[in-house]
Protein backbone atom coordinates (compact mmCIF):
# COMPACT_ATOMS: atom_id res chain seq x y z
CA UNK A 1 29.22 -48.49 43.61
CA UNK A 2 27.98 -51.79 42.67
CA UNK A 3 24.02 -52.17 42.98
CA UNK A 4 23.04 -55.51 44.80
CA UNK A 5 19.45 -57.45 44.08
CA UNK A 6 17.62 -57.48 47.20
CA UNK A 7 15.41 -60.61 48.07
CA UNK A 8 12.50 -60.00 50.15
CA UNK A 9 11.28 -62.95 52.16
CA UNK A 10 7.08 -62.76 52.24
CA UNK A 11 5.60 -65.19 54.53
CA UNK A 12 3.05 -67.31 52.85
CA UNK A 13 0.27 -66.20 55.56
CA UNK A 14 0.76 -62.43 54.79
CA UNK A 15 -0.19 -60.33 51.81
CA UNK A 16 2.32 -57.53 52.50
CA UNK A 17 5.57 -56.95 54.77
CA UNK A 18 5.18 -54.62 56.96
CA UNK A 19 8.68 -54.29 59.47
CA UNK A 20 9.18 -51.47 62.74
CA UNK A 21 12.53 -50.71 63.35
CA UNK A 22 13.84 -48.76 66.22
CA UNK A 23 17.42 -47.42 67.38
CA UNK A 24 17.96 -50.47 68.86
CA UNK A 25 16.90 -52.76 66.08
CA UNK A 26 17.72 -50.98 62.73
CA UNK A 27 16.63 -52.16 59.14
CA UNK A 28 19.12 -54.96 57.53
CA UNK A 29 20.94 -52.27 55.82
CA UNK A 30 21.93 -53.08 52.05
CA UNK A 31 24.09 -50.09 50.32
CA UNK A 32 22.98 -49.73 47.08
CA UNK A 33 20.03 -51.89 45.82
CA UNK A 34 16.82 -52.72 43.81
CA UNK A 35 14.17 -55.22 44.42
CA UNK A 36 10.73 -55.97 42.35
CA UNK A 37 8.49 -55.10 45.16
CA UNK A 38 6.80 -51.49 45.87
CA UNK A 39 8.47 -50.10 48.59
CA UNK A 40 6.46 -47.39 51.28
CA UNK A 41 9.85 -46.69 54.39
CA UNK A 42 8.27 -43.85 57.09
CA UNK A 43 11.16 -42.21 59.04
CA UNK A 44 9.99 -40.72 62.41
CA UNK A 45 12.35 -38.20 62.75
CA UNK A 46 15.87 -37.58 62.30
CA UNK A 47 17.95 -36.22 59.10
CA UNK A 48 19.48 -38.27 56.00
CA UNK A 49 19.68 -38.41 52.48
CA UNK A 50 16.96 -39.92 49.98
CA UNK A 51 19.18 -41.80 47.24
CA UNK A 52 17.12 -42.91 44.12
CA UNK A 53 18.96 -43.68 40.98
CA UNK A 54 20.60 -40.35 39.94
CA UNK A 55 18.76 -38.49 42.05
CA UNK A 56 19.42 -36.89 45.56
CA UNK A 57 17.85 -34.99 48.13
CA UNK A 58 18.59 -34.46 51.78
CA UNK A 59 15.80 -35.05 54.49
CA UNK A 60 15.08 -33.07 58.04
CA UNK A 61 12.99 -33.94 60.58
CA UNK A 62 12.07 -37.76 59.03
CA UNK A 63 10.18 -38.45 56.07
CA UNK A 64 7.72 -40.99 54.23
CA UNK A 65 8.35 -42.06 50.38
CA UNK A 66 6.92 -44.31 47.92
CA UNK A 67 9.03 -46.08 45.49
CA UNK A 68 7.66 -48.43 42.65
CA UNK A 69 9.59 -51.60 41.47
CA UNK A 70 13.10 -52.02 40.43
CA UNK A 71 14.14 -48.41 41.47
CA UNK A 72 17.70 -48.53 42.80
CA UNK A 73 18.59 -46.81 46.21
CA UNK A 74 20.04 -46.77 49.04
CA UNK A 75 18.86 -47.21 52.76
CA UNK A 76 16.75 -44.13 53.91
CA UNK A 77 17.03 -44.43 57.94
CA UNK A 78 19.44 -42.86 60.63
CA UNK A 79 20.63 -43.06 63.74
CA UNK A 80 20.42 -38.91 65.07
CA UNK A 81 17.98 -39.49 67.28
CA UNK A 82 17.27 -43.16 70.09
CA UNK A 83 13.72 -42.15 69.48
CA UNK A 84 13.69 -42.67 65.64
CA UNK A 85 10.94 -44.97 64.10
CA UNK A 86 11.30 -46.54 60.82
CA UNK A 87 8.15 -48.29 59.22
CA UNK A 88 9.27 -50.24 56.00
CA UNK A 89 6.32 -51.77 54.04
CA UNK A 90 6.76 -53.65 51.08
CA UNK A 91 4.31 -55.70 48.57
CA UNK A 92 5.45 -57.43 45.33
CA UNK A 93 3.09 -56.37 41.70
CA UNK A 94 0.76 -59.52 42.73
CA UNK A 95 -0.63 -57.45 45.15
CA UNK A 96 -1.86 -54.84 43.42
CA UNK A 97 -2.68 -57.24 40.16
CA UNK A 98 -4.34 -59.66 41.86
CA UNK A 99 -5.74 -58.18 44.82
CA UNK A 100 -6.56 -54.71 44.63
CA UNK A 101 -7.45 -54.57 41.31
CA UNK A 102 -10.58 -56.65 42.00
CA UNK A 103 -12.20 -53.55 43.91
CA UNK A 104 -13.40 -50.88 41.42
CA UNK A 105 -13.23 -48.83 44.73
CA UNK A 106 -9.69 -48.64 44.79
CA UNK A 107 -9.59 -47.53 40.94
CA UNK A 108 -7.89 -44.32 42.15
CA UNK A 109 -5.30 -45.74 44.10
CA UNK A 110 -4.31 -47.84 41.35
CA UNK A 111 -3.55 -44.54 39.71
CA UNK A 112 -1.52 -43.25 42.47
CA UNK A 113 0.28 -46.65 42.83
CA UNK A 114 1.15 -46.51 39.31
CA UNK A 115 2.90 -42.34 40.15
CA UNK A 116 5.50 -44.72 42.20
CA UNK A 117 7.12 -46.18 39.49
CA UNK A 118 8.94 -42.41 39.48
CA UNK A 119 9.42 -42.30 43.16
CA UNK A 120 6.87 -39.99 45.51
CA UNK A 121 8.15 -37.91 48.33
CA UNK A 122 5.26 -36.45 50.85
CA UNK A 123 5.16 -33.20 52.28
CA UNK A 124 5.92 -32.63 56.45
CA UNK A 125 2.30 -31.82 56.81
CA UNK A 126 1.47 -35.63 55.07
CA UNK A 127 4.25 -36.71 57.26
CA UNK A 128 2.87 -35.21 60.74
CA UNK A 129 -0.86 -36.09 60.02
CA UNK A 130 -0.24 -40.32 59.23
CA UNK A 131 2.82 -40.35 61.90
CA UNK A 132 -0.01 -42.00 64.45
CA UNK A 133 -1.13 -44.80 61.76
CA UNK A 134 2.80 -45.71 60.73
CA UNK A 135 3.62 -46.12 64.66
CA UNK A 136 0.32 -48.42 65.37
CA UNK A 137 1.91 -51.27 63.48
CA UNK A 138 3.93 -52.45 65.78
CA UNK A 139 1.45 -53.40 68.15
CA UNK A 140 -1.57 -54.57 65.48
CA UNK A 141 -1.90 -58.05 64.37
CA UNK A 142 -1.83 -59.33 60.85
CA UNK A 143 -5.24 -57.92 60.39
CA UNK A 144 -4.98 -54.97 61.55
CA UNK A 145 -1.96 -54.43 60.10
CA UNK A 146 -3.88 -54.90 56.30
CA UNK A 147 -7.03 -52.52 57.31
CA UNK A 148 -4.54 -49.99 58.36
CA UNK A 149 -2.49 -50.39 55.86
CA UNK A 150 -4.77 -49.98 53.50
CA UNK A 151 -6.38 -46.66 54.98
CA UNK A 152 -2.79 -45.39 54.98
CA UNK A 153 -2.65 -46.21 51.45
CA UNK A 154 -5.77 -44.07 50.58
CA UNK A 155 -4.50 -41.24 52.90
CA UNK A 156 -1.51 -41.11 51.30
CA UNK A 157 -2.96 -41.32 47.49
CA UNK A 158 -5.16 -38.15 47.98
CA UNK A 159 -2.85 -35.85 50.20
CA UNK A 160 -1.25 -32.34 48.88
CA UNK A 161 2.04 -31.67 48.10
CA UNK A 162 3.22 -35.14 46.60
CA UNK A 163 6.58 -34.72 44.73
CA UNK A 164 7.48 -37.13 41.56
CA UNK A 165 11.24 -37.83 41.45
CA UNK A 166 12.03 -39.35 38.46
CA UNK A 167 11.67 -38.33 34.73
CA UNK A 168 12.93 -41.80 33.52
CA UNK A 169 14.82 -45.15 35.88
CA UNK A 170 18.27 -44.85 33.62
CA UNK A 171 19.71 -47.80 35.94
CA UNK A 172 16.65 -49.86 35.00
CA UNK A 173 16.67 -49.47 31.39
CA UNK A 174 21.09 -50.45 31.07
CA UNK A 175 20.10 -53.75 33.61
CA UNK A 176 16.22 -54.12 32.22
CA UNK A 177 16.87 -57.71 30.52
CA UNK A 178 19.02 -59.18 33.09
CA UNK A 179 16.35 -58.16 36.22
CA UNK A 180 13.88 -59.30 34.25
CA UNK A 181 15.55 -62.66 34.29
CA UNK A 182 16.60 -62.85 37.71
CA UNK A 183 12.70 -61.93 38.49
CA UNK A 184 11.80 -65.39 37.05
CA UNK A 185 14.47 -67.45 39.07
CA UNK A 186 12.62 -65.63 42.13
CA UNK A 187 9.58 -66.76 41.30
CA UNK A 188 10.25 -69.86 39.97
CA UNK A 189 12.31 -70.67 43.54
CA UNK A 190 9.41 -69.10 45.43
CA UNK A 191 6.93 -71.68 44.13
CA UNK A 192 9.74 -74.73 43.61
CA UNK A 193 12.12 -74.46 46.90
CA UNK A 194 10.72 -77.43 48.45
CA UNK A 195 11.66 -79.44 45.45
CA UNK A 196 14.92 -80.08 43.69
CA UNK A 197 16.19 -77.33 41.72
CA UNK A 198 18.86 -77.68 39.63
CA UNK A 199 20.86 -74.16 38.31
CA UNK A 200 21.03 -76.41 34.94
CA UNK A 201 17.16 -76.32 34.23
CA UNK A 202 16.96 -72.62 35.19
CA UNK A 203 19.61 -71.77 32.87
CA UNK A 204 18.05 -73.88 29.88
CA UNK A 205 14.64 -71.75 30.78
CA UNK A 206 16.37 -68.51 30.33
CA UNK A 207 17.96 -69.14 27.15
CA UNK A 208 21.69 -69.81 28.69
CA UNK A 209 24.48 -72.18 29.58
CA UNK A 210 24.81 -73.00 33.17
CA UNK A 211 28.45 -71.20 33.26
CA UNK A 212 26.35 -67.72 31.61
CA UNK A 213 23.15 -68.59 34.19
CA UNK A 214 25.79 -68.22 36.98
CA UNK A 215 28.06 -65.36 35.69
CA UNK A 216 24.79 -63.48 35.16
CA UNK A 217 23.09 -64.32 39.00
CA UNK A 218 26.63 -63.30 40.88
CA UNK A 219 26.80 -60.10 38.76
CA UNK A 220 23.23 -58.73 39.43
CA UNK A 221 23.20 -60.31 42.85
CA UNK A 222 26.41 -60.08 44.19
CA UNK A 223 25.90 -63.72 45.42
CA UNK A 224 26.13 -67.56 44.25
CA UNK A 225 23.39 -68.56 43.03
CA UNK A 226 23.90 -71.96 45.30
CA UNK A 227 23.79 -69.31 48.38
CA UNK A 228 21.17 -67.66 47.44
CA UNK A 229 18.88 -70.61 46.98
CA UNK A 230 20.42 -72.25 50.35
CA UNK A 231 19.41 -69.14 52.10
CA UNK A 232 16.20 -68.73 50.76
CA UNK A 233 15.40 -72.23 52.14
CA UNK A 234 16.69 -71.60 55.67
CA UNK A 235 14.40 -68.60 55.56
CA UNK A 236 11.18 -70.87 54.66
CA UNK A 237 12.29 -72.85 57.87
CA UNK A 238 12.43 -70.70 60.04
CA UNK A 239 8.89 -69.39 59.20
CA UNK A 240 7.42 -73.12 59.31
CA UNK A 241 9.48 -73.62 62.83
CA UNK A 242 7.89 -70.29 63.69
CA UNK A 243 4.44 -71.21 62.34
CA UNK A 244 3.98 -75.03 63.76
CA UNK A 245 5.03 -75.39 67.02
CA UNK A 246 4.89 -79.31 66.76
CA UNK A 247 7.05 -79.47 63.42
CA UNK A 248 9.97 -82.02 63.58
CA UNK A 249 13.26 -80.79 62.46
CA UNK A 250 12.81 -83.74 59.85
CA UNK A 251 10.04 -82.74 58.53
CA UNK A 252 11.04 -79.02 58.05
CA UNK A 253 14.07 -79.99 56.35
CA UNK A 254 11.97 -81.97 53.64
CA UNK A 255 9.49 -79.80 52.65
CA UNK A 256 12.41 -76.77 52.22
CA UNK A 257 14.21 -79.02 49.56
CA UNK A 258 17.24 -80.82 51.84
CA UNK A 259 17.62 -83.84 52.16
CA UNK A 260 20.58 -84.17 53.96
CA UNK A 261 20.14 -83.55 57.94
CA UNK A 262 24.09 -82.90 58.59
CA UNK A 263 24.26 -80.29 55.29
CA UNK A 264 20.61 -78.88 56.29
CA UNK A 265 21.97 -78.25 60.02
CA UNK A 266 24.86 -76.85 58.81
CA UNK A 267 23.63 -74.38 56.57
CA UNK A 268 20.30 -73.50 58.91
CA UNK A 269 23.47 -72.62 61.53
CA UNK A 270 25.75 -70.75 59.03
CA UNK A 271 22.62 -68.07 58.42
CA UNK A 272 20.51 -67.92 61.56
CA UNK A 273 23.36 -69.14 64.10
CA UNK A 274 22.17 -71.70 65.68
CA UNK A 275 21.31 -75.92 64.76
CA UNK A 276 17.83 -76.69 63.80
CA UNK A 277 17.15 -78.54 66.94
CA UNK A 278 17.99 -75.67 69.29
CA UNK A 279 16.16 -73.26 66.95
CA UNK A 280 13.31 -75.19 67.45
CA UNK A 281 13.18 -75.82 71.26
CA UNK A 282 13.56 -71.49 71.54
C-alpha cells in the first residue's frame, strides 16, 4: 500500500495540537502515513489494530501510544462502540528542542520522549488511571490544555509496563533522503506562504530540476505540489478568519500569498466548501 506524507496544520497561537474526536466526529482518516511530528492518539474504548511499520498488534478495550517522528502507520481509532473517545495530540521536534529542553526539570522526559522514536504502547492499568486527564481536553482552553498536557506527559514518562515496538524504522531508512527533503519544503512554506513561492526556487534549494522537485513531492505525497501549497494557504485563512473577527476577505487573501480574489475564492471553496465571504459572515 502506498504510504502518504501527512501535513499537520499548527496554529500559530498554539504550541501543540491537541484534537477530541467522538463517534460522531471521527479523526480525518489517512490509510497509511508518516508525518515529522510526535504523535500521543488515546482510544477510550473499543477494539482495533495498532499498525506501525512492520509491526502489528491488535488492541481491546482502547489504548494510548506514543509514536516519535516519521514512523509510518495507519489510523488507530474505531467505531465498536458511540461512546468511543479518541484524543490525538501532536507536536513537531521544535517543541521539545526549543521549548522543553530549556527546563532541566524535564531532563527525564526528554529521555522518555526520545524511547518514542521506537513506538511506546502503555499498559490497561496506564490506560485506566490518565483516561480522566485525556477526556478533560475537550472542555479546557488553550492553557489548560498545555498544563495538562504536560502533567500527562510526566505521568505517562514514569508509569510501569511501557512496551518499545520497534528494533529499527526499515520504511524510514529506504525513504530517509527524500522525507528529509520534503521536511524542508514544509518548513520553508510554513514560514514563506504569505509570499510568492515558486516550485522553481524550491527545487534549485534541494539540489533538483523543477520536473525531479515535482516527480519527487507527488511520489512521497501522493499530491501536486501546486495542491498542496494551495491547500496549505486556505488552511492559514481559515485560522486568521477564525482568529480576527473584523478581517476583510481582502486582506486574508493577501497575507496567505493570493493575489487573485476570483482564483483565491475558488480554491478557499474547492477545500472548505464554501466562498470566502460566506465563510466569513458564519
Amino acid at each position: 500500500m502506498k504510504m502518504s506524507y501527512e501535513q499537520i496544520y499548527l496554529e500559530q497561537s498554539k504550541s501543540l495540537k491537541i484534537e477530541t474526536y467522538t463517534y460522531d466526529s471521527l479523526c480525518n482518516t489517512i490509510n497509511w502515513h508518516i508525518h515529522p511530528e510526535y504523535e500521543i492518539v488515546y482510544i477510550k474504548n473499543g477494539s482495533g489494530k495498532i499498525q506501525l511499520d512492520r509491526y502489528s498488534q491488535e488492541y481491546t478495550d482502547g489504548c494510548i501510544i506514543f509514536l516519535g517522528p516519521n514512523i509510518p502507520h495507519m489510523p488507530f481509532g474505531n467505531k465498536e462502540f458511540k461512546t468511543n473517545v479518541e484524543v490525538v495530540i501532536q507536536f513537531p521536534e521544535a517543541f521539545v528542542t526549543e521549548k522543553l529542553i530549556h527546563f532541566p526539570e524535564f531532563a527525564s522526559m526528554m529521555k522518555f520522549i526520545q524511547k518514542s522514536t521506537q513506538g511506546i504502547i502503555f499498559s490497561s492499568e496506564t490506560h485506566k488511571k490518565l483516561s480522566a486527564a485525556f477526556l478533560k481536553f475537550r472542555n479546557q482552553n488553550n492553557t489548560e490544555k498545555l498544563l495538562n498536557f504536560s502533567q500527562l506527559l510526566y505521568q505517562l514518562s514514569i508509569s510501569e509496563g511501557q512496551k518499545l515496538i520497534l528494533k529499527n524504522n526499515h520504511s524510514l531508512e529506504i525513504n530517509k533522503h527524500s522525507l528529509e527533503r520534503i521536511a524542508k519544503v514544509y518548513q520553508y512554506i510554513n514560514k514563506n506562504y504569505n509570499k510568492e513561492i515558486r516550485s522553481e526556487s524550491i527545487a534549485n534549494s534541494l539540489g533538483l530540476t523543477p520536473n525531479s522537485f515535482c516527480r519527487m513531492f507527488k511520489s512521497s505525497t501522493n499530491r501536486s505540489f501546486i495542491n498542496f501549497l494551495n491547500e496549505f494557504r486556505i488552511r492559514k485563512a481559515q485560522e486568521h478568519f477564525e482568529n480576527d473577527k473584523h478581517v476583510t476577505v481582502s486582506e486574508v487573501m493577501y497575507q496567505c500569498g493570493f493575489n487573485d480574489p476570483s482564483y483565491f475564492s475558488r480554491q478557499f471553496k474547492k477545500y472548505l466548501g464554501v466562498s470566502p465571504s460566506d465563510y466569513n459572515k458564519q
